[in-house]
N, C-alpha and C. Protein backbone atom coordinates (compact mmCIF):
# COMPACT_ATOMS: atom_id res chain seq x y z
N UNK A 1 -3.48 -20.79 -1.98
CA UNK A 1 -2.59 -20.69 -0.83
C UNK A 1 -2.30 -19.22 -0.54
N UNK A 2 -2.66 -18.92 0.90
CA UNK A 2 -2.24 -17.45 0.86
C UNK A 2 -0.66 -16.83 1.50
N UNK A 3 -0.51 -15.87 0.67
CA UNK A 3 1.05 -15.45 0.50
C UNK A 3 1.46 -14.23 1.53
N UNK A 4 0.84 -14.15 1.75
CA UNK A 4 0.26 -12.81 2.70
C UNK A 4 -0.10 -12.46 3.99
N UNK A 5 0.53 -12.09 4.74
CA UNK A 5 0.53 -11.50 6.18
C UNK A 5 1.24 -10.38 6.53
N UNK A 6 0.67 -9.69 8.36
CA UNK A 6 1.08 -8.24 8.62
C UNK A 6 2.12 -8.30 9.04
N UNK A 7 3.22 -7.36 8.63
CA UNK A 7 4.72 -6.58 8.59
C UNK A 7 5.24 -6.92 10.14
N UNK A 8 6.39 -7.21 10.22
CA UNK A 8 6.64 -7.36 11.88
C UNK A 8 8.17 -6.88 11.66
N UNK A 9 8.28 -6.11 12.70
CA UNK A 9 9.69 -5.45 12.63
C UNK A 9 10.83 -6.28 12.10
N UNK A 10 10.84 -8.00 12.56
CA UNK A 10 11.99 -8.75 11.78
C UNK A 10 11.64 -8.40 9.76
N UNK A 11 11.09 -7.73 9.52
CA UNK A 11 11.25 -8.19 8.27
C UNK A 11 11.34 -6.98 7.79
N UNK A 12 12.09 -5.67 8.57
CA UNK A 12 12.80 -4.72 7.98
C UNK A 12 13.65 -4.44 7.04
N UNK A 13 14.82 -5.11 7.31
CA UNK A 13 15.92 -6.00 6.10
C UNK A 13 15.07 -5.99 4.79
N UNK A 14 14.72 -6.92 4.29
CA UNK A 14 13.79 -7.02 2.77
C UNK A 14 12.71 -5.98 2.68
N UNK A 15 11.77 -5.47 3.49
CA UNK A 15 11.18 -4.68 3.47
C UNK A 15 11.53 -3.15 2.97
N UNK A 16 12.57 -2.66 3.54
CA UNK A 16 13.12 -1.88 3.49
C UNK A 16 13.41 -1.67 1.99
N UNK A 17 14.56 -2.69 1.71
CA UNK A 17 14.96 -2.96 0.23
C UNK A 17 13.26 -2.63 -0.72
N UNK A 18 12.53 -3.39 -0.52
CA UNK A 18 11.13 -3.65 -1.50
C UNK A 18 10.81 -2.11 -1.26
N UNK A 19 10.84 -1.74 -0.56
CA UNK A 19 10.07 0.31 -0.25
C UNK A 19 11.42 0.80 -1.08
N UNK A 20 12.16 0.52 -1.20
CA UNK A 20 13.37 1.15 -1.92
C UNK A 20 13.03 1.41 -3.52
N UNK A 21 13.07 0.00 -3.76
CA UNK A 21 12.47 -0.48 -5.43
C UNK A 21 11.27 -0.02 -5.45
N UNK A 22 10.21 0.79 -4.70
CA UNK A 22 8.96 1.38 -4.98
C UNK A 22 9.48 2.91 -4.90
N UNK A 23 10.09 3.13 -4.22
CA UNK A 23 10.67 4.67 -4.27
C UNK A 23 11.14 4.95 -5.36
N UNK A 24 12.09 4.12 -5.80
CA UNK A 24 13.09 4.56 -6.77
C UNK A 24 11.84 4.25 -8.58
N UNK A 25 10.78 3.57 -8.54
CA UNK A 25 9.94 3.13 -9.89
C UNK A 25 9.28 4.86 -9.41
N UNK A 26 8.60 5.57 -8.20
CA UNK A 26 8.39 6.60 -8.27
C UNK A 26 9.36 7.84 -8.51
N UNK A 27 10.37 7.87 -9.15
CA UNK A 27 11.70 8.13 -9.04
C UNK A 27 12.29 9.04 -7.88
N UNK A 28 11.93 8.18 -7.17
CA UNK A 28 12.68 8.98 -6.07
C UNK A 28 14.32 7.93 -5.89
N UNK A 29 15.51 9.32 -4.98
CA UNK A 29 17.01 8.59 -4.95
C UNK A 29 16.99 7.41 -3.98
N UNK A 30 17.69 6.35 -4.12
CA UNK A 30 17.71 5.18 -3.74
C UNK A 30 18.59 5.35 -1.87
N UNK A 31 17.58 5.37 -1.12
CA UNK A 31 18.11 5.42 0.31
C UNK A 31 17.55 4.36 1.18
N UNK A 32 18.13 3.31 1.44
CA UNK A 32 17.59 2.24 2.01
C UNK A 32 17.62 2.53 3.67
N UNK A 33 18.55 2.76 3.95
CA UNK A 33 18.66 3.38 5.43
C UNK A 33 17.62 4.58 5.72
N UNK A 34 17.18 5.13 4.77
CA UNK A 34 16.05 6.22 5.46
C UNK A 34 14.80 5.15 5.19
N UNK A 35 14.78 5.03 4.64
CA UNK A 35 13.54 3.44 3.79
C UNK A 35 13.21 2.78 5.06
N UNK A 36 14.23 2.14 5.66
CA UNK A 36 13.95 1.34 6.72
C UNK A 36 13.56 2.18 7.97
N UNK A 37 14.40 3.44 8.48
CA UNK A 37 13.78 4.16 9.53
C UNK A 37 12.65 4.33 9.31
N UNK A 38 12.27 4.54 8.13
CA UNK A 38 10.65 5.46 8.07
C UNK A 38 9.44 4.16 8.50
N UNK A 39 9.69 2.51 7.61
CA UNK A 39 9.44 2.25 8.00
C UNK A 39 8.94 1.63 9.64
N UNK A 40 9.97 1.71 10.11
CA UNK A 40 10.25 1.09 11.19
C UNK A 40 9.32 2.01 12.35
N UNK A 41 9.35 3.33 11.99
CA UNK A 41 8.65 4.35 12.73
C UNK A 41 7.16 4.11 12.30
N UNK A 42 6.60 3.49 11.09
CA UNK A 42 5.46 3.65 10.80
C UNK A 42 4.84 2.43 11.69
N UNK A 43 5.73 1.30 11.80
CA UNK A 43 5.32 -0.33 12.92
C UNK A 43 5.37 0.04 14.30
N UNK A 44 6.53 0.99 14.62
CA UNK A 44 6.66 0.90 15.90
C UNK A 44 5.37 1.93 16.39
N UNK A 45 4.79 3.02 15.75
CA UNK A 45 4.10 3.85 16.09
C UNK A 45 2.74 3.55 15.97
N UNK A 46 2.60 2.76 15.03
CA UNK A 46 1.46 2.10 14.34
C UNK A 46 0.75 3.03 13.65
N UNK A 47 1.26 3.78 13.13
CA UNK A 47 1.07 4.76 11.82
C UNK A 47 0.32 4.03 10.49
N UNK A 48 0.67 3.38 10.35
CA UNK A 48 0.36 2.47 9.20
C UNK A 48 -0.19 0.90 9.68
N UNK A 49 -0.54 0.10 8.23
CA UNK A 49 -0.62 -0.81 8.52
C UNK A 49 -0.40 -1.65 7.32
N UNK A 50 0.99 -2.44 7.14
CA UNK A 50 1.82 -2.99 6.45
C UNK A 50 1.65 -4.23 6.34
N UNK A 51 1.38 -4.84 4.74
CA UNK A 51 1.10 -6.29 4.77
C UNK A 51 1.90 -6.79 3.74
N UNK A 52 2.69 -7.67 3.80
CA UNK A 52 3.78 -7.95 3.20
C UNK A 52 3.15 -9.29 2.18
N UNK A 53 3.79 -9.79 1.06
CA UNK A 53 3.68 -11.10 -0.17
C UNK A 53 5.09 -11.80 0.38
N UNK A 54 4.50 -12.72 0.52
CA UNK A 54 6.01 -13.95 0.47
C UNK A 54 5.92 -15.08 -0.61
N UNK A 55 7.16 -15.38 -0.84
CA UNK A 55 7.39 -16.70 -1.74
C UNK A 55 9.28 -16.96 -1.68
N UNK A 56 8.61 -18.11 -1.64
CA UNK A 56 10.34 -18.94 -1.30
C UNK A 56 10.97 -18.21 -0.11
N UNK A 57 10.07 -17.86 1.00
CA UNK A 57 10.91 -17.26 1.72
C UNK A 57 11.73 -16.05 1.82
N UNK A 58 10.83 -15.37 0.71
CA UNK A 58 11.90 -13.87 0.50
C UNK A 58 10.35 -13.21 0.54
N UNK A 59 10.30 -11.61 0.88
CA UNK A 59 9.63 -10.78 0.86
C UNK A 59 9.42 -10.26 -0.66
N UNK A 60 8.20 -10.33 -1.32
CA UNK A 60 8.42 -10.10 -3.01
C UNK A 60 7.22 -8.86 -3.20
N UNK A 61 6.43 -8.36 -2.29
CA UNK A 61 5.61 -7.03 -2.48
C UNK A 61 5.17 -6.58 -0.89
N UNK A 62 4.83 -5.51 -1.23
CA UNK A 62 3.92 -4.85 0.04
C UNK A 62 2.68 -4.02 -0.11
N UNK A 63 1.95 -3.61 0.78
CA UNK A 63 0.92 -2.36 1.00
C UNK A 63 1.08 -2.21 2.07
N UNK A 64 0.97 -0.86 2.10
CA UNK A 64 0.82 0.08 3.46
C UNK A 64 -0.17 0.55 2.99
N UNK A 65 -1.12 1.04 4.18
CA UNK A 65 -2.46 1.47 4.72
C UNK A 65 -2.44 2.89 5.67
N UNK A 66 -2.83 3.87 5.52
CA UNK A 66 -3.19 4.95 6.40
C UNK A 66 -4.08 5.30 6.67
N UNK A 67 -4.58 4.98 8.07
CA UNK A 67 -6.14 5.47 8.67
C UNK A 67 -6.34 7.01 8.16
N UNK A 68 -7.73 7.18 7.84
CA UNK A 68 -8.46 8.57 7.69
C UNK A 68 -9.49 8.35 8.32
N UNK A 69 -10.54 9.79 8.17
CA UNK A 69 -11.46 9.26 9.06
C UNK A 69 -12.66 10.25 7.92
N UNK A 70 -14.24 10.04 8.04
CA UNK A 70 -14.70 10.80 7.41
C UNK A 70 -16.23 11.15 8.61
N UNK A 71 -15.25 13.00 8.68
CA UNK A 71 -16.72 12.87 9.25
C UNK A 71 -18.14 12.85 9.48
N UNK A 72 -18.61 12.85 8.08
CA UNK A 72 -19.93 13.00 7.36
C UNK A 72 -20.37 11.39 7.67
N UNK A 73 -19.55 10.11 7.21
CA UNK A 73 -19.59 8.90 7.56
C UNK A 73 -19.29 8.63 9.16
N UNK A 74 -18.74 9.49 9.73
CA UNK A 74 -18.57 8.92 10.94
C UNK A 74 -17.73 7.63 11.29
N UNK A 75 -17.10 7.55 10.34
CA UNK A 75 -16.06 5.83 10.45
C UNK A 75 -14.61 6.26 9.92
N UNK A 76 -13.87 5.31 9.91
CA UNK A 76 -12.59 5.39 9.37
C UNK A 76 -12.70 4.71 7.60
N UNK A 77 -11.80 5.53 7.22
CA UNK A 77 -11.74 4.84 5.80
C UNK A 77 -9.86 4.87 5.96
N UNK A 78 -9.49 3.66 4.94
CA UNK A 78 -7.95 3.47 5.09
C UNK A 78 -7.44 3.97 3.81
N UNK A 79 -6.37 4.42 3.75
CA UNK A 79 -5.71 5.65 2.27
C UNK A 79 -4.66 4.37 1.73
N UNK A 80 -4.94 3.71 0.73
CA UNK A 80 -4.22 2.33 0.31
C UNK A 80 -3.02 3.22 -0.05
N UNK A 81 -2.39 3.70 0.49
CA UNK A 81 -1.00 4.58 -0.17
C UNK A 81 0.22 3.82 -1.04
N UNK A 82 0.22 3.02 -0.41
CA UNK A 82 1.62 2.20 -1.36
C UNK A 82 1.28 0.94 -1.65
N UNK A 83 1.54 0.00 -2.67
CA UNK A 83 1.25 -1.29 -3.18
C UNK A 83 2.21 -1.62 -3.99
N UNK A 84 3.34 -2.22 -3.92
CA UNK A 84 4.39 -2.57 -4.88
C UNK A 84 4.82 -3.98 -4.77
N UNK A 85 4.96 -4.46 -6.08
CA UNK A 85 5.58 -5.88 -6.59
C UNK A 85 6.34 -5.78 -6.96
N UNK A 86 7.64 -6.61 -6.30
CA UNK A 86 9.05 -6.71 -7.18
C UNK A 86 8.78 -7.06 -9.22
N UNK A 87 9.35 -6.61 -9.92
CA UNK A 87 9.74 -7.01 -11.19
C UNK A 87 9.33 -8.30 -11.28
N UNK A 88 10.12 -9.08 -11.10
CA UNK A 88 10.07 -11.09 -10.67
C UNK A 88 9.33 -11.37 -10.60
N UNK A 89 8.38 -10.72 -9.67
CA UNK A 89 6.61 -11.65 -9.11
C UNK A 89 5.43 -11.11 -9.54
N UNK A 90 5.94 -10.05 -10.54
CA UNK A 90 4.23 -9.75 -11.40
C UNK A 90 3.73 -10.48 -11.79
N UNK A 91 2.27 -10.29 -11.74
CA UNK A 91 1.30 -11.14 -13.13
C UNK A 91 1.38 -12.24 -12.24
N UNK A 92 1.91 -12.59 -10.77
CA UNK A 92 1.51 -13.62 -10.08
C UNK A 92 -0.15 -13.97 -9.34
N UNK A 93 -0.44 -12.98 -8.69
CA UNK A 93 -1.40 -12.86 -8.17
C UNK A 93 -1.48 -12.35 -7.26
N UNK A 94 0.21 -11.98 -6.41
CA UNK A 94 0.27 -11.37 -5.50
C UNK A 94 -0.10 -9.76 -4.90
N UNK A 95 -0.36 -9.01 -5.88
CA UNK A 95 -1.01 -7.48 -5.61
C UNK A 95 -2.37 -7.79 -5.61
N UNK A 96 -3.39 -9.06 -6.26
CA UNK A 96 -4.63 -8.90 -5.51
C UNK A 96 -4.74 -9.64 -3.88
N UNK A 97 -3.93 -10.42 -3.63
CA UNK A 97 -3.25 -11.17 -2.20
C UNK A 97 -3.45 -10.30 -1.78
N UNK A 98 -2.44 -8.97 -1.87
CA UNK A 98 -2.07 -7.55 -0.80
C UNK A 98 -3.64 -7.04 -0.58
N UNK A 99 -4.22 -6.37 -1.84
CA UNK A 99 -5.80 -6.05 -1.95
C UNK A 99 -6.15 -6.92 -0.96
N UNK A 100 -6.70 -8.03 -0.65
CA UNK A 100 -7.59 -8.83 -0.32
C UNK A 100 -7.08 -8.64 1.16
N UNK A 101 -6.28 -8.62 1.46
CA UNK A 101 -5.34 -8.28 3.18
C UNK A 101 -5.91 -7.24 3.10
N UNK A 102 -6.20 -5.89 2.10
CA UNK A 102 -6.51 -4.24 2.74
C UNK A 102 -8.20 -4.94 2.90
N UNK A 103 -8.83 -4.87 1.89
CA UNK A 103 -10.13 -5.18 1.94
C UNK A 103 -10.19 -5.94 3.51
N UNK A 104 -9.92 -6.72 4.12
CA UNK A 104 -9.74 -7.35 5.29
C UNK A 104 -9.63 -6.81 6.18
N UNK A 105 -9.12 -5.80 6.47
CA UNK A 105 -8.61 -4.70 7.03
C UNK A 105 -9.69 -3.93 7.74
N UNK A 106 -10.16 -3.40 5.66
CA UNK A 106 -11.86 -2.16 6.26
C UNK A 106 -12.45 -3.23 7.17
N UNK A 107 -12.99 -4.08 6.88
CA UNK A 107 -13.87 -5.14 7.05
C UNK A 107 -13.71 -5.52 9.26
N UNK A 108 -12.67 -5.81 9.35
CA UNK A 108 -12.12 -5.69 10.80
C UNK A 108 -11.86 -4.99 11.41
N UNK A 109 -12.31 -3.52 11.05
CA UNK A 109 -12.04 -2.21 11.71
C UNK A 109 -13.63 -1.46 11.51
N UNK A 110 -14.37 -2.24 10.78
CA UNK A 110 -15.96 -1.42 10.23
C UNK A 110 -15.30 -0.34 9.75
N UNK A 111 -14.88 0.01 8.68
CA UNK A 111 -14.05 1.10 8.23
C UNK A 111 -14.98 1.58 7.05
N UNK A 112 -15.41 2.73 6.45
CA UNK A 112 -16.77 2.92 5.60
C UNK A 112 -15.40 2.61 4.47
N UNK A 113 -14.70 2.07 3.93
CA UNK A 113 -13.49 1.59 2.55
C UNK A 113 -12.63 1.90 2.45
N UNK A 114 -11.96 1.89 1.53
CA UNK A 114 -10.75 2.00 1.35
C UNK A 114 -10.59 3.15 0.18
N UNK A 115 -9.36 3.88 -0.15
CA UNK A 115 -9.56 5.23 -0.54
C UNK A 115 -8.00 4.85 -1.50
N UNK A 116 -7.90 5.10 -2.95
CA UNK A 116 -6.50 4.69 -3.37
C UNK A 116 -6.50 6.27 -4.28
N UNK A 117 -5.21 6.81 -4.75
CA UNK A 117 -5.23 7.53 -6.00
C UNK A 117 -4.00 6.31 -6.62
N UNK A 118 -4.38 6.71 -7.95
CA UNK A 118 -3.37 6.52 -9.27
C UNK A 118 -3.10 7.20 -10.47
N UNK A 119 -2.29 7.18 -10.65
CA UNK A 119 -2.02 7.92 -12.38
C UNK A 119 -3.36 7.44 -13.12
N UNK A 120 -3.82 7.99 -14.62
CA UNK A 120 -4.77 8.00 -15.08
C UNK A 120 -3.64 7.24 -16.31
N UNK A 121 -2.10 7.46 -16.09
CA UNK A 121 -1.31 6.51 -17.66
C UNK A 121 -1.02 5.33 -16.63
N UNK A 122 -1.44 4.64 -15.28
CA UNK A 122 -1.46 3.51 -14.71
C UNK A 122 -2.27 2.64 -15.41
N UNK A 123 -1.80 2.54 -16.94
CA UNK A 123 -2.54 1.03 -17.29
C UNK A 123 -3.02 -0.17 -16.37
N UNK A 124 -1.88 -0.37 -15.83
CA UNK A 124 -1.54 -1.90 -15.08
C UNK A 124 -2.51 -1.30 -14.10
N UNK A 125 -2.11 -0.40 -12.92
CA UNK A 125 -3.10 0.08 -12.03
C UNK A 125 -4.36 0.36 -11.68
N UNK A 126 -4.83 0.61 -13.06
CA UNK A 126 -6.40 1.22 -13.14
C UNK A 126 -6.84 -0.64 -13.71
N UNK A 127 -6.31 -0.93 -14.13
CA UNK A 127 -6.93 -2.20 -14.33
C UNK A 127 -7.16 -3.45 -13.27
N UNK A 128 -6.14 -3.30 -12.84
CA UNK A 128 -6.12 -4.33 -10.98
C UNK A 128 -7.23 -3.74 -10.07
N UNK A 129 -7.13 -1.94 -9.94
CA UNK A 129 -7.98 -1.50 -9.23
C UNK A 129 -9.60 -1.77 -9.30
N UNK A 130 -9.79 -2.01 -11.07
CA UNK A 130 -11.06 -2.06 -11.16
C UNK A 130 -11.60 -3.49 -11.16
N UNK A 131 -10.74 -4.45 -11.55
CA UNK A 131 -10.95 -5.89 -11.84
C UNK A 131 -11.00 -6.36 -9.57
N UNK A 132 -10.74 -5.76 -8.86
CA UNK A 132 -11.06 -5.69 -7.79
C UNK A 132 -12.03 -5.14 -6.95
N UNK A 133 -12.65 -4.52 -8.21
CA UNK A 133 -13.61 -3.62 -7.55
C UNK A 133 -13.95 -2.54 -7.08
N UNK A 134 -12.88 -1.53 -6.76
CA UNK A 134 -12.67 -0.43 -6.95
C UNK A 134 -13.57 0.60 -7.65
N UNK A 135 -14.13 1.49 -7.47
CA UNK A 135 -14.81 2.19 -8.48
C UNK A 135 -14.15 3.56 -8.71
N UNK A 136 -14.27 4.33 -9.85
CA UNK A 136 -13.60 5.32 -10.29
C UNK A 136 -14.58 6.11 -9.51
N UNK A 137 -14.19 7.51 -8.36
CA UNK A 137 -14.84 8.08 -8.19
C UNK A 137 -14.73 9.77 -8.88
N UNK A 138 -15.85 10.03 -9.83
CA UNK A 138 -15.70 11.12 -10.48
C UNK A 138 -16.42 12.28 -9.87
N UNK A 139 -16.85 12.31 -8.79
CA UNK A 139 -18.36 12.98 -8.95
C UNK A 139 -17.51 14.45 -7.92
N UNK A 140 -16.36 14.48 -7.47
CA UNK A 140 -15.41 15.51 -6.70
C UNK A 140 -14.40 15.66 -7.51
N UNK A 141 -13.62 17.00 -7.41
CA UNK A 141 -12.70 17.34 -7.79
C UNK A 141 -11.28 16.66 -6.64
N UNK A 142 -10.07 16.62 -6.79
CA UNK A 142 -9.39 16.22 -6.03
C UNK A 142 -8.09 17.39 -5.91
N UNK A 143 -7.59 18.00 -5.16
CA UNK A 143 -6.90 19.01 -4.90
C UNK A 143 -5.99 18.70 -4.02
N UNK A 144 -4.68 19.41 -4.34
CA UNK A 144 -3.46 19.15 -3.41
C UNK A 144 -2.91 20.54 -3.05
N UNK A 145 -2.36 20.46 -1.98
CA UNK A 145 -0.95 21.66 -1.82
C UNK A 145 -0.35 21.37 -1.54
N UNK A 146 0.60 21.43 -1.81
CA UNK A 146 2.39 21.05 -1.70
C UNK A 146 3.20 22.07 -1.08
N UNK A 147 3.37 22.05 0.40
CA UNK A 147 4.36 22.26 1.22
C UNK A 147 5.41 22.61 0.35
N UNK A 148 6.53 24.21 0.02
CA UNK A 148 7.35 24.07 -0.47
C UNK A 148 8.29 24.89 0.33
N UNK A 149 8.74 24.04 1.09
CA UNK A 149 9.99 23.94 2.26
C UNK A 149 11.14 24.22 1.30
């Protein structure tokens, strides 16, 4: 049975809250009111693309999606940026649900895949990622700069 469908502004309320409980496991401070604007700007703008887990009628995980584009491929690839399960509904099945909505995604957009980072101490993470199929890509270095406003 699938648990799983795309984000629609009524489901800001719980949504919001669930991006909260993913902020705050990344330790970031607990702001539900910025949580929900940000979201709300990412639906209304279509910035993203948000697919929510249900059970019993309550919102219990999410993924958000961010278009990239590559221009060597010439297609879009999507940046799986966020994927979080409440506490309660792990080990359900619901984060490969979310997966299977992104995978769906490339697939309906001809998108050349999907693009995730994770911690390398993401036990849980590196193991969902790969038991899905995912492949570790080693063969680039990966580099950041950090804006320090």
């Amino acid at each position: 049975m699938k648990n799983t469908r795309k984000a629609t502004l009524q489901d800001l309320p719980q949504l919001a809250e669930l991006f909260d409980q993913y902020r705050i496991f990344y330790h970031k401070a607990s702001d539900i009111s910025a949580a929900e604007n940000f979201l709300k700007e990412r639906i209304k703008n279509k910035d993203s693309e948000i697919f929510v887990a249900e059970s019993g009628g309550q919102l219990v995980g999410f993924v958000q999606l961010y278009p990239l584009f590559s221009s060597t491929r010439m297609k879009r690839y999507w940046l799986l940026n966020d994927l979080f399960v409440n506490e309660n509904s792990r080990g359900k099945g619901f984060s490969k649900e979310l997966i299977d909505e992104a995978k769906e995604l490339a697939k309906s957009t001809n998108s050349a895949g999907i693009l995730l980072e994770t911690g390398k101490s993401n036990d849980i993470g590196n193991k969902l990622y790969a038991s899905c199929g995912f492949e570790i890509y080693d063969e680039v270095n990966f580099y950041e700069w950090t804006n320090k406003v």
